[in-house]
Protein backbone atom coordinates (compact mmCIF):
# COMPACT_ATOMS: atom_id res chain seq x y z
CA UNK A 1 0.00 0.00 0.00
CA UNK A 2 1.54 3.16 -1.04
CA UNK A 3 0.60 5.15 2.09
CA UNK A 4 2.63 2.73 4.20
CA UNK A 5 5.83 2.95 2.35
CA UNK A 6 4.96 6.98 2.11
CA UNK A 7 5.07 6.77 5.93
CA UNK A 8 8.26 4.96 5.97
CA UNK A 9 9.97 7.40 3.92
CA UNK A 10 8.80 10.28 5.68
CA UNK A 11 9.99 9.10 8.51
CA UNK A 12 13.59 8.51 7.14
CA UNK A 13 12.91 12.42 5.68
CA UNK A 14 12.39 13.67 9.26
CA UNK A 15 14.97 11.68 11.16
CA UNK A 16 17.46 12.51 8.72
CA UNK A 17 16.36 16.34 8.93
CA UNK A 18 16.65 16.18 12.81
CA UNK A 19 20.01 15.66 12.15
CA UNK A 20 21.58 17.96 9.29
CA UNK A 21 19.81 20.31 7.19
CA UNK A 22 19.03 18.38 3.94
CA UNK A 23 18.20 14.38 3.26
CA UNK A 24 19.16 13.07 0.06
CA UNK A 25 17.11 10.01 -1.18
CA UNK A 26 18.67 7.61 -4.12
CA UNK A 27 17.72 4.13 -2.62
CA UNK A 28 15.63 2.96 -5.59
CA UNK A 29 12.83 1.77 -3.65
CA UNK A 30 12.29 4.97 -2.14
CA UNK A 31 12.61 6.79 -5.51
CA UNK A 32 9.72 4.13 -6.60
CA UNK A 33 8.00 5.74 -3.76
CA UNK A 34 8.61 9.22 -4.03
CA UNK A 35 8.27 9.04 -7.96
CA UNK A 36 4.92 7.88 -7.63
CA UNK A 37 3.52 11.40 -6.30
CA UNK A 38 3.06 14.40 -9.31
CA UNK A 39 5.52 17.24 -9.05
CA UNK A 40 2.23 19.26 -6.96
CA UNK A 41 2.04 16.23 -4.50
CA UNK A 42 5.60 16.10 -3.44
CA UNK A 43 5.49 19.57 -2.84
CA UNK A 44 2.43 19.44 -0.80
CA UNK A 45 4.03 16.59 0.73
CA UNK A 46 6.96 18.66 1.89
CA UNK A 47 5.32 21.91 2.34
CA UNK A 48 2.95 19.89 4.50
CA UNK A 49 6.29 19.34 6.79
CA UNK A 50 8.13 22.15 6.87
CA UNK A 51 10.05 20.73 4.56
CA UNK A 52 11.52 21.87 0.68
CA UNK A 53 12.17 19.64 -2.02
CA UNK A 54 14.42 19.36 -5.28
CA UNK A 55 14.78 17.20 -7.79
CA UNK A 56 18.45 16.47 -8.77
CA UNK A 57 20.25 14.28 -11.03
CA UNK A 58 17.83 14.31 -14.00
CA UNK A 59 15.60 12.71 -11.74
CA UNK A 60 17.81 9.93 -9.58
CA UNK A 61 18.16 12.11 -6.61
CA UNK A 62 15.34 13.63 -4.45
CA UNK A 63 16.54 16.57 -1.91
CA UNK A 64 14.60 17.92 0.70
CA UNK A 65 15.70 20.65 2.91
CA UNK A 66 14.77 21.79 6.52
CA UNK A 67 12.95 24.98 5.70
CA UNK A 68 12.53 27.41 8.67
CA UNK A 69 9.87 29.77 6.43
CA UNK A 70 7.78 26.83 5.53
CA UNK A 71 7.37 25.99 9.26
CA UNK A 72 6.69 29.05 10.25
CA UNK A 73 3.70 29.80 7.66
CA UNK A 74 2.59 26.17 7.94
CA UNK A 75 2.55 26.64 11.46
CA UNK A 76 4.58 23.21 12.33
CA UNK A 77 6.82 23.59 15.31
CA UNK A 78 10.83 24.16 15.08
């Protein structure tokens, strides 16, 4: 079920993000994952976090950034 393996990523996303500013994902599994959502829904997805998100690598590289702004007008806690 693809909301189950969205939850496991996002919790590798925010444990990693706890730690340094910026998670890279490359693990082909979780690029299945994250490949699945349209451009709008990982966006969401990381907006919905606090969270920014690039695309690197012509596609075989997913960033996503701790982003202070988005946290503070998404009103998740620091």
């Amino acid at each position: 079920m693809i909301s189950d393996e969205l939850s496991g990523v996002e919790a590798k996303i925010a444990r990693e993000l706890r730690k340094c500013p910026e998670c890279f994902i490359t693990h082909p599994a979780e690029m299945r994952i994250l490949q699945q959502l349209k451009g709008s829904e990982l966006e969401k997805f990381a907006q919905g976090h606090g969270w920014r998100v690039v695309r690197r690598l012509g596609g075989r590289q997913i960033q996503f950034y701790s982003d202070t702004n988005e946290r503070l007008a998404g009103g998740t806690e620091l």
